[in-house]
N, C-alpha and C. Protein backbone atom coordinates (compact mmCIF):
# COMPACT_ATOMS: atom_id res chain seq x y z
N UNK A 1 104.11 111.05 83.53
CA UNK A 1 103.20 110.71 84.62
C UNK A 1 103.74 109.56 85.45
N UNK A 2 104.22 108.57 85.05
CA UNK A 2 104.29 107.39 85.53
C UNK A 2 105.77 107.40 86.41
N UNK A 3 106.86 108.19 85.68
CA UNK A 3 108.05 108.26 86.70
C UNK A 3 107.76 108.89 87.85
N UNK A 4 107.27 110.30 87.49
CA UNK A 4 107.19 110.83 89.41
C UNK A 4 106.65 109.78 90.43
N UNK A 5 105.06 109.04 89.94
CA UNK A 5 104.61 108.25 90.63
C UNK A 5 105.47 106.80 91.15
N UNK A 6 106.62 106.28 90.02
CA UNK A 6 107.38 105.01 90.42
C UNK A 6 108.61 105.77 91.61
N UNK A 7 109.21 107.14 91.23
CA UNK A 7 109.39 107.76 92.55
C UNK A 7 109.15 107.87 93.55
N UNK A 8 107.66 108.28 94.02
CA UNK A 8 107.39 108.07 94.97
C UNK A 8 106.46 107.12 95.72
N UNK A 9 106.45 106.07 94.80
CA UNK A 9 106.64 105.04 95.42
C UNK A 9 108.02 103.94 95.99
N UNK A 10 108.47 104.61 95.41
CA UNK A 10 110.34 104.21 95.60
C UNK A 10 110.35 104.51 97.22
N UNK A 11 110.04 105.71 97.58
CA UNK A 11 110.59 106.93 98.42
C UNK A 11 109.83 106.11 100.01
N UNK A 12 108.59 106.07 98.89
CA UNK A 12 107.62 105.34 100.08
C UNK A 12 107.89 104.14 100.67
N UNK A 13 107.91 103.51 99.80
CA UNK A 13 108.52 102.03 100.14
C UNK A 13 109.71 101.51 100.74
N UNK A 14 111.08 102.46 100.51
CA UNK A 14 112.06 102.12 101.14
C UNK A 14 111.83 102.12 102.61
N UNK A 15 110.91 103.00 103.06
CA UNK A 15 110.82 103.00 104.67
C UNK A 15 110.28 101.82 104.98
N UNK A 16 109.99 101.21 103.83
CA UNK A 16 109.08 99.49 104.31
C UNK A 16 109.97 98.54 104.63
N UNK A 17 111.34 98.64 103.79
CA UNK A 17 112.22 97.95 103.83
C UNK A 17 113.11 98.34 104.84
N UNK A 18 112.92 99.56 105.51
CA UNK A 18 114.24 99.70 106.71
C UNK A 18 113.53 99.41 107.67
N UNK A 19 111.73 99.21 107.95
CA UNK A 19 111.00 98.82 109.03
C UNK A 19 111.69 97.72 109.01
N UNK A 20 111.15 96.44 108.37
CA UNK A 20 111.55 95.34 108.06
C UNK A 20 112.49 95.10 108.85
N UNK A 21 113.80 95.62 108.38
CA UNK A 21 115.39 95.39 108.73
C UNK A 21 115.07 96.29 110.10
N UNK A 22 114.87 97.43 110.43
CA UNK A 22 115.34 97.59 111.91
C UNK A 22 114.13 96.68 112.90
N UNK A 23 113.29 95.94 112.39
CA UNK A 23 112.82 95.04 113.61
C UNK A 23 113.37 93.75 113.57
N UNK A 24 113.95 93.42 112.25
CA UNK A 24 114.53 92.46 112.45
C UNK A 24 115.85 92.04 113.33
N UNK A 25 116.78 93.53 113.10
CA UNK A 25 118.16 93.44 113.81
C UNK A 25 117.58 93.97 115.65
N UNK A 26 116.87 94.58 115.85
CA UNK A 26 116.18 94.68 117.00
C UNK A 26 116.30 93.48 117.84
N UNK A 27 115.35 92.83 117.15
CA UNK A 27 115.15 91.44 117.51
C UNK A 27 116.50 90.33 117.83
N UNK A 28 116.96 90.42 116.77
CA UNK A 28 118.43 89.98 116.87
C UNK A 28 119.67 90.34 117.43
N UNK A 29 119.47 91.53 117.73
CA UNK A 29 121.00 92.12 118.73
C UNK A 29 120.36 92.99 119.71
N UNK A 30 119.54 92.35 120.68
CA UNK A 30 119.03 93.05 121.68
C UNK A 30 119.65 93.74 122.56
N UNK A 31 121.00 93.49 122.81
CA UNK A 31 122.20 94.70 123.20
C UNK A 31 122.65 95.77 122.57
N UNK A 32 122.23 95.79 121.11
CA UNK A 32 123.05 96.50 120.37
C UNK A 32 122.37 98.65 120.74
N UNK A 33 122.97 98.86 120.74
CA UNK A 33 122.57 100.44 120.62
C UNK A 33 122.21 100.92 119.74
N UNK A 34 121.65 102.14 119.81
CA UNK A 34 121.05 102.74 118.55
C UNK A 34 121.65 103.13 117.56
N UNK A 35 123.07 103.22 117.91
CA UNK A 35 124.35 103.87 116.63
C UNK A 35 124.56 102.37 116.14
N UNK A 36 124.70 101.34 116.88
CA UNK A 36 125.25 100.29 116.09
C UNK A 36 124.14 99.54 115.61
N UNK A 37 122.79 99.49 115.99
CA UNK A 37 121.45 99.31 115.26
C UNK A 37 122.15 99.87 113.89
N UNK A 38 121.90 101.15 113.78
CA UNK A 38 121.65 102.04 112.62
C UNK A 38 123.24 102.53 111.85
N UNK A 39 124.26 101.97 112.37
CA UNK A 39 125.21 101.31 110.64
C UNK A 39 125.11 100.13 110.59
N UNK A 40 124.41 99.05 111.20
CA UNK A 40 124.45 97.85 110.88
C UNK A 40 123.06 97.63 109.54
N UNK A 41 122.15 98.39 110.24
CA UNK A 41 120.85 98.29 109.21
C UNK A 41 121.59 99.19 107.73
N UNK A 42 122.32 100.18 108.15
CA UNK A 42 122.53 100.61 106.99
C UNK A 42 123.60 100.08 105.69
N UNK A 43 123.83 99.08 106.64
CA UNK A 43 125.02 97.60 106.06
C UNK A 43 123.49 97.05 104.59
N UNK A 44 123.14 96.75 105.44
CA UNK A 44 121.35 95.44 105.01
C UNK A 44 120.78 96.43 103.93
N UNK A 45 120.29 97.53 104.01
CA UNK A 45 119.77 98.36 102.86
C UNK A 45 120.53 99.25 102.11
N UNK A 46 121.91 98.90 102.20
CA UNK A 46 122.28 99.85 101.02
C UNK A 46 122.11 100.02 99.59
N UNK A 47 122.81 100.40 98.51
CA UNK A 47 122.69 100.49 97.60
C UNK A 47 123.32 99.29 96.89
N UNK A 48 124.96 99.13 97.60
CA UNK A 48 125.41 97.62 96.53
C UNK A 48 124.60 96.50 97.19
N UNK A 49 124.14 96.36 98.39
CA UNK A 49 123.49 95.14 98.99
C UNK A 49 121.99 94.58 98.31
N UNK A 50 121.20 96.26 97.97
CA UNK A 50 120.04 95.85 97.49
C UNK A 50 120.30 95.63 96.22
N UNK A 51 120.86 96.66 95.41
CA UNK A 51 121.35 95.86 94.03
C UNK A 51 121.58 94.60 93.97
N UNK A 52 122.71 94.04 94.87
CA UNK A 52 122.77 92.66 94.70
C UNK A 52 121.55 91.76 94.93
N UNK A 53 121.50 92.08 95.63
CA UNK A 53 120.05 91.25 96.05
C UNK A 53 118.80 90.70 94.56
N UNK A 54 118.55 92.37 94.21
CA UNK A 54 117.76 92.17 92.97
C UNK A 54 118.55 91.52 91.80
N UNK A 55 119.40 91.22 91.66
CA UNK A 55 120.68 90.67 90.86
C UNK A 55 120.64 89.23 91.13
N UNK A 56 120.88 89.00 91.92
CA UNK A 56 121.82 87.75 92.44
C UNK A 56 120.71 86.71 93.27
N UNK A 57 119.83 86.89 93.70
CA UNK A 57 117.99 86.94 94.37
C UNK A 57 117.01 86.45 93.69
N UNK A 58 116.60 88.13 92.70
CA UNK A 58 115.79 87.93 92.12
C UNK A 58 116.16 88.28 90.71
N UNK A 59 117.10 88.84 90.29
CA UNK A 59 117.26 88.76 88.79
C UNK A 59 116.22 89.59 87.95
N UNK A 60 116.24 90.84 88.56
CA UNK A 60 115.47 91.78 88.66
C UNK A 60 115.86 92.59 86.97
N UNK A 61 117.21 92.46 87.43
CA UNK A 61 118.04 93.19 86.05
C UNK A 61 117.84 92.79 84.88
N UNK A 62 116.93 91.68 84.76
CA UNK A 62 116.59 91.12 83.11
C UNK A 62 115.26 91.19 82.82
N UNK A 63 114.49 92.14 83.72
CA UNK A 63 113.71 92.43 83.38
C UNK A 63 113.37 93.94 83.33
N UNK A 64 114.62 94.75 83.52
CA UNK A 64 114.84 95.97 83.23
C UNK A 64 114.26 96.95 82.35
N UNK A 65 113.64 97.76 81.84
CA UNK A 65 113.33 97.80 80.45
C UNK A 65 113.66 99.57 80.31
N UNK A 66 114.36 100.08 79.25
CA UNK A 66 115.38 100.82 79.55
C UNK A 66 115.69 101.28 78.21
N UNK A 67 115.67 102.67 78.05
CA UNK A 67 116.04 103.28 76.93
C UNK A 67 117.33 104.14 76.73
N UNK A 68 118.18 104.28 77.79
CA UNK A 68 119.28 104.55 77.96
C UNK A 68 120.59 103.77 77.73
N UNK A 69 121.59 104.16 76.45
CA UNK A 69 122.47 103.48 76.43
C UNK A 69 123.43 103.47 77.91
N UNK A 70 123.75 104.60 78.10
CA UNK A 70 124.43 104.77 79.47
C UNK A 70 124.13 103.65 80.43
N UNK A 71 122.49 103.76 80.84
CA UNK A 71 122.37 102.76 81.83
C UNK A 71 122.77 101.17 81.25
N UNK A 72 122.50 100.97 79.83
CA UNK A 72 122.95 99.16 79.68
C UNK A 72 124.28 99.32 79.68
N UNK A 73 125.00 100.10 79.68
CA UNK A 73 126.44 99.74 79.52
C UNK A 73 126.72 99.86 80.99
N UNK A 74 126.10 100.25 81.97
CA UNK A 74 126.49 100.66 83.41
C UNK A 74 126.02 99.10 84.08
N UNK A 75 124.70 99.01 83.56
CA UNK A 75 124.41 97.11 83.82
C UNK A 75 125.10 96.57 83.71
N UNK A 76 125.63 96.45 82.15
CA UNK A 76 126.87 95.02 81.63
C UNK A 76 127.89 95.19 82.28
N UNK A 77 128.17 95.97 82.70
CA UNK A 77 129.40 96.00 83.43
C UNK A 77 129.49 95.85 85.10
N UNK A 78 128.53 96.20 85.86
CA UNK A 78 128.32 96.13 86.86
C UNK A 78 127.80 94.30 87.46
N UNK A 79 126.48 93.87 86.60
CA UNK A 79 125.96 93.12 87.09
C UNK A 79 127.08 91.79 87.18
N UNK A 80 128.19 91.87 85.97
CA UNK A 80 128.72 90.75 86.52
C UNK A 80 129.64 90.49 88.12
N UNK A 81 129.81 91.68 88.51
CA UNK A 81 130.86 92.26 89.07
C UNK A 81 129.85 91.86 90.53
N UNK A 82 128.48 92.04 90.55
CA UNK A 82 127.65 91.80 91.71
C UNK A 82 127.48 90.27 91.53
N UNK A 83 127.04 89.64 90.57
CA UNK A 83 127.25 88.21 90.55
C UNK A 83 128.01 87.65 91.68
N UNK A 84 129.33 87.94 90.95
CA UNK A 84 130.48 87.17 91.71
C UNK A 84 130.62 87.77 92.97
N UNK A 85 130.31 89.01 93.52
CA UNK A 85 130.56 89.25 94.84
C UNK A 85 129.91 88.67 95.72
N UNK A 86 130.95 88.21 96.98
CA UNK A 86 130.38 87.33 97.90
C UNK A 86 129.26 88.44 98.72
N UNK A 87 128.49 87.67 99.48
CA UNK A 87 127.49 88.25 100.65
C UNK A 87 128.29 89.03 101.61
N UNK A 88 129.41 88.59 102.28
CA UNK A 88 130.47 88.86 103.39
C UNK A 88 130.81 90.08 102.76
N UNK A 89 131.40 90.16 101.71
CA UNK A 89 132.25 91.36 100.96
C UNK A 89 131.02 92.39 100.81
N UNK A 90 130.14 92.01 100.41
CA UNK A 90 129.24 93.41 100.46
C UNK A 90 128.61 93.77 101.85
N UNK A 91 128.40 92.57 102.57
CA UNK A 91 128.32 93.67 103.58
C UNK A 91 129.34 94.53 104.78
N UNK A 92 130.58 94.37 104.51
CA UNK A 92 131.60 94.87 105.38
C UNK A 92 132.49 95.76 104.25
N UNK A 93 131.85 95.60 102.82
CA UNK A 93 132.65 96.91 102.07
C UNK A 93 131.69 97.07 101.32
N UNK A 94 130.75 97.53 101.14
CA UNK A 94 129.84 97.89 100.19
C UNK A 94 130.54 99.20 99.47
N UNK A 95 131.14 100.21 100.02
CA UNK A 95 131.58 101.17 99.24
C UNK A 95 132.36 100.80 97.96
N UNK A 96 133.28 99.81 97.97
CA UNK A 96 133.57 99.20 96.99
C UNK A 96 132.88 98.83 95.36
N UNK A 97 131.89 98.73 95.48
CA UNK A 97 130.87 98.30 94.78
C UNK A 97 130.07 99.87 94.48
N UNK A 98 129.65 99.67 93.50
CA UNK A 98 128.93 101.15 92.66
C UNK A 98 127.37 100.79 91.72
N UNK A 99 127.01 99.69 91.99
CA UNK A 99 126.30 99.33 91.40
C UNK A 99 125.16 100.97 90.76
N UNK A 100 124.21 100.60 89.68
CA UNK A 100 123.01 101.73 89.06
C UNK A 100 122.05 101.52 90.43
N UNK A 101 121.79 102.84 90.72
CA UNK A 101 120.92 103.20 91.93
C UNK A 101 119.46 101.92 91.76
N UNK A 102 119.11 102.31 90.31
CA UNK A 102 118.08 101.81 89.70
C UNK A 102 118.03 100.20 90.18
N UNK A 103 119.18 99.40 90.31
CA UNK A 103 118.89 98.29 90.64
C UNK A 103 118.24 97.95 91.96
N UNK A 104 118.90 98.71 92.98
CA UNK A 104 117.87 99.30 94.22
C UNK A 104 116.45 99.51 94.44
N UNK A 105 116.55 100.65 93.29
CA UNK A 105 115.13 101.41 93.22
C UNK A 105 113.94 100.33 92.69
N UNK A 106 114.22 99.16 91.94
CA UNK A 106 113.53 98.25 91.52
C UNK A 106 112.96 96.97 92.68
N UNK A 107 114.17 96.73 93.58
CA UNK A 107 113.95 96.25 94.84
C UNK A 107 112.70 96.71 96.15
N UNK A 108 113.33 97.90 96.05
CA UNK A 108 112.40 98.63 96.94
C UNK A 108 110.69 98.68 96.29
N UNK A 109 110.23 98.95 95.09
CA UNK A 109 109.62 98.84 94.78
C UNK A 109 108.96 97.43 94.73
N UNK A 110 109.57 96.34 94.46
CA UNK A 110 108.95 95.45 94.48
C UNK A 110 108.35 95.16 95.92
N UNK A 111 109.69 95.61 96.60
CA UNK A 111 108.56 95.41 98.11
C UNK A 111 107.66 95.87 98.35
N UNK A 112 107.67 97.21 97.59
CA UNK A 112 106.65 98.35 98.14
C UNK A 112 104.97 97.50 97.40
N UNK A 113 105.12 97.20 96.52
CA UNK A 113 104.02 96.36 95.64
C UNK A 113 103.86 95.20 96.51
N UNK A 114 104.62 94.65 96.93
CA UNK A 114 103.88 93.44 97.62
C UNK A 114 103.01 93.77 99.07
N UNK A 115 103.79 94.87 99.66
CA UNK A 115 103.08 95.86 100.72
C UNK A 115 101.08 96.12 100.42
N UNK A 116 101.31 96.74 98.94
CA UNK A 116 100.40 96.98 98.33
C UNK A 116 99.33 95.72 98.22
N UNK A 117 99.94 94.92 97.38
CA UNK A 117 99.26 93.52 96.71
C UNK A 117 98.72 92.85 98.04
N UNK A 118 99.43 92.98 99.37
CA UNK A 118 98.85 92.21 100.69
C UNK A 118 97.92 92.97 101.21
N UNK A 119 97.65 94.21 100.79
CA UNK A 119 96.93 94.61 102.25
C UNK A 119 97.82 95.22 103.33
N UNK A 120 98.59 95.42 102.75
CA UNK A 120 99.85 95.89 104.37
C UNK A 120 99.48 95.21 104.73
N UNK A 121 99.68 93.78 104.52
CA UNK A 121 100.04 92.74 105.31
C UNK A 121 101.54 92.81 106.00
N UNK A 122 101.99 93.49 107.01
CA UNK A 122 102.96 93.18 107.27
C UNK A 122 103.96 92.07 107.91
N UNK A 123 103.28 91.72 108.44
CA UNK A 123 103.61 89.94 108.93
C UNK A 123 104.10 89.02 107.85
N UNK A 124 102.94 88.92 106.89
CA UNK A 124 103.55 88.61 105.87
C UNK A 124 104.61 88.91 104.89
N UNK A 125 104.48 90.23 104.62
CA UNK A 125 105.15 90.75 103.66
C UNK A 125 107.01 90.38 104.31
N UNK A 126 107.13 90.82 105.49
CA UNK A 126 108.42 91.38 106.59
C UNK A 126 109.22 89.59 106.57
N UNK A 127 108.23 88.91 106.29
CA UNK A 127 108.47 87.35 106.06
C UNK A 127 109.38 87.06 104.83
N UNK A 128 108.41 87.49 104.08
CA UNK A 128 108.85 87.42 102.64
C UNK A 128 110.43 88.14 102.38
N UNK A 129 110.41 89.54 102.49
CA UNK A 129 111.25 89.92 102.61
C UNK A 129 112.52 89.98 103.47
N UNK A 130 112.96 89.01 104.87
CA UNK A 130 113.71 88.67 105.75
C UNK A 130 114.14 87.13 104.65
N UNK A 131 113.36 86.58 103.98
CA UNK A 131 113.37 85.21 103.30
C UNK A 131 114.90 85.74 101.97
N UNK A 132 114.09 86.38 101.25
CA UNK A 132 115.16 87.29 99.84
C UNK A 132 116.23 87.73 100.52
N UNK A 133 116.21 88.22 101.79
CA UNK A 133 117.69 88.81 102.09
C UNK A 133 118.42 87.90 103.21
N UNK A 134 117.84 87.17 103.70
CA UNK A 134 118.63 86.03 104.41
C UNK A 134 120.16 85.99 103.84
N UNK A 135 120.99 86.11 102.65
CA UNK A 135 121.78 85.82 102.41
C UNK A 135 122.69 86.92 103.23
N UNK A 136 121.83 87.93 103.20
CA UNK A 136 122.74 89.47 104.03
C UNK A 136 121.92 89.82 105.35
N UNK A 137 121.35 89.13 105.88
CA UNK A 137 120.88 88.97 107.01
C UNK A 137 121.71 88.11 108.36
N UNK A 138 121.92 86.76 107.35
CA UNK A 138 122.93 86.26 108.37
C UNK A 138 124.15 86.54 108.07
N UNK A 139 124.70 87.78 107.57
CA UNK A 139 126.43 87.99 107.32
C UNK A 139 126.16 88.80 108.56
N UNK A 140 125.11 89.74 108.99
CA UNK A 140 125.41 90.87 109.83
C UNK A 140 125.70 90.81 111.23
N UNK A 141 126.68 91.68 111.91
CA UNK A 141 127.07 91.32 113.43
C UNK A 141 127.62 92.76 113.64
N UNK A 142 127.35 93.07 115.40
CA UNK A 142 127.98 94.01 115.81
C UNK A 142 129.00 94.75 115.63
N UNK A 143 129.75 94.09 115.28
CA UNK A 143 131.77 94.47 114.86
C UNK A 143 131.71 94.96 113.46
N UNK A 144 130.87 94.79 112.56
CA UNK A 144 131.16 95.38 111.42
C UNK A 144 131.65 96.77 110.99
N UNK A 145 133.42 96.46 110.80
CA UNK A 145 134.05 97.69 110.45
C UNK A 145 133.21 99.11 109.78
N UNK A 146 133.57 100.52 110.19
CA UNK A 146 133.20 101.26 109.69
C UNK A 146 133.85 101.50 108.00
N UNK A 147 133.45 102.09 107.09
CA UNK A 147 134.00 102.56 105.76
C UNK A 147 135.15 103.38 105.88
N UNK A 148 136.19 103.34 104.94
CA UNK A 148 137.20 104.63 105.15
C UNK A 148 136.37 105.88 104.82
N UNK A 149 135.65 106.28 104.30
CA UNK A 149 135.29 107.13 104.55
C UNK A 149 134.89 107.98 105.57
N UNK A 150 133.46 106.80 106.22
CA UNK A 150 133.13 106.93 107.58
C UNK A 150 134.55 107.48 108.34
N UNK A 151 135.18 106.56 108.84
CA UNK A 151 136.16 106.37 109.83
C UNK A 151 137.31 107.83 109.78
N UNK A 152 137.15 108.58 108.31
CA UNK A 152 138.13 109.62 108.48
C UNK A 152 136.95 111.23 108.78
N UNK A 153 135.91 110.71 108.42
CA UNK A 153 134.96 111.75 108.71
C UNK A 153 135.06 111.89 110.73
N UNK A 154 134.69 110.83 111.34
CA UNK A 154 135.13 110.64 112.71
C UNK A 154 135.95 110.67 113.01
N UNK A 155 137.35 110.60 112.66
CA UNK A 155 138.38 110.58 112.99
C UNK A 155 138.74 112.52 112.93
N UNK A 156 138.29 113.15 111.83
CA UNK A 156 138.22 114.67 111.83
C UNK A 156 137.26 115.02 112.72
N UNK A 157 136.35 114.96 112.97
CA UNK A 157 135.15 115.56 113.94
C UNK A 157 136.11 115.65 115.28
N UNK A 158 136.55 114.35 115.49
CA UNK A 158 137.18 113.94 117.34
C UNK A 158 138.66 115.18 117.40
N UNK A 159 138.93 115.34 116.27
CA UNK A 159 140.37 116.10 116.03
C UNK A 159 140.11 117.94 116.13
N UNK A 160 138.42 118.00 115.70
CA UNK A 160 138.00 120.02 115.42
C UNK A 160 137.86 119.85 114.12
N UNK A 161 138.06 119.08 113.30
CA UNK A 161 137.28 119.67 111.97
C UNK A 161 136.07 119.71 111.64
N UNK A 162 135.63 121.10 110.88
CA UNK A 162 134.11 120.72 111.36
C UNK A 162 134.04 121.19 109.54
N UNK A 163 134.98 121.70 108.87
CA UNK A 163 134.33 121.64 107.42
C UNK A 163 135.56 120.64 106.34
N UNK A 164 135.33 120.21 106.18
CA UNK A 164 136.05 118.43 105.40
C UNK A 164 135.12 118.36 104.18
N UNK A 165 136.47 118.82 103.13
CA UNK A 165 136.17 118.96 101.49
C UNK A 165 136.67 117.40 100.89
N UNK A 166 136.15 117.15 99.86
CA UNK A 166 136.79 116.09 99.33
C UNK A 166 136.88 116.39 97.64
N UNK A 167 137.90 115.98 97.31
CA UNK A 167 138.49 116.61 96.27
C UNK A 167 139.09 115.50 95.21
């Protein structure tokens, strides 16, 4: 019962957290376009950024509670690895980084609960949450390189490829 429901509240909530972030970078790069809005926001909510965040933030990961060996050995090994990564490095290479989805999924949720706990207070809440990510808030800027990935997916599209296997 309780996973589908922490699902979709996951599902729900992340849109709380990309409101958040796209009014914030709005606000902040009032030139920027809608393509560079939207890989820059997708810099701010990714997967190694929010992991880190709940890591390195709030320390989310020690309060984990978890019956999977897989996942603690995917923790111990990961969380130190987000520790030490700088703010800069995750947000201009996040692919690098692999962090457990779950560390994410715990983030988002907490926002999504404080959403809850206020009242959709959003004023408040969008506060709170611009406060926790300040550390990857002020790394972000227009120029932020695309991923090799990205960059060879575009680089095939501009060339005629339209089906690109990866192997």
């Amino acid at each position: 019962f309780f996973r589908p429901l922490i699902h979709l509240l996951t599902l729900c909530y992340a849109a709380d957290i990309e409101l958040v972030e796209t009014t914030y970078l709005f606000n902040k790069f009032r030139n920027g376009t809608s393509g560079t809005l939207s890989w820059v926001r997708a810099r701010a909510i990714c997967n190694a950024t929010l992991g880190a965040l709940a890591v390195k933030r709030l320390s989310l990961h020690k309060y984990l509670l978890s019956n999977s060996v897989l996942l603690s050995k995917e923790l111990s090994k990961e969380v130190p690895i987000l520790l030490e990564a700088p703010y800069d490095d995750l947000v201009v290479n996040d692919w690098r980084y692999d962090p457990p989805k779950v560390l994410a999924d715990i983030f988002e949720s907490l926002v999504g609960a404080m959403f809850v706990d206020s009242g959709y207070d959003y004023p408040k809440v969008s506060g709170i949450v611009e406060r926790i990510m300040d550390d990857v808030l002020g790394r972000l800027h227009m120029e932020i390189p695309k991923d090799p990935i990205t960059s060879l997916l575009q680089w095939a599209a501009k060339a005629g490829c339209r089906n690109v296997k990866f192997m």
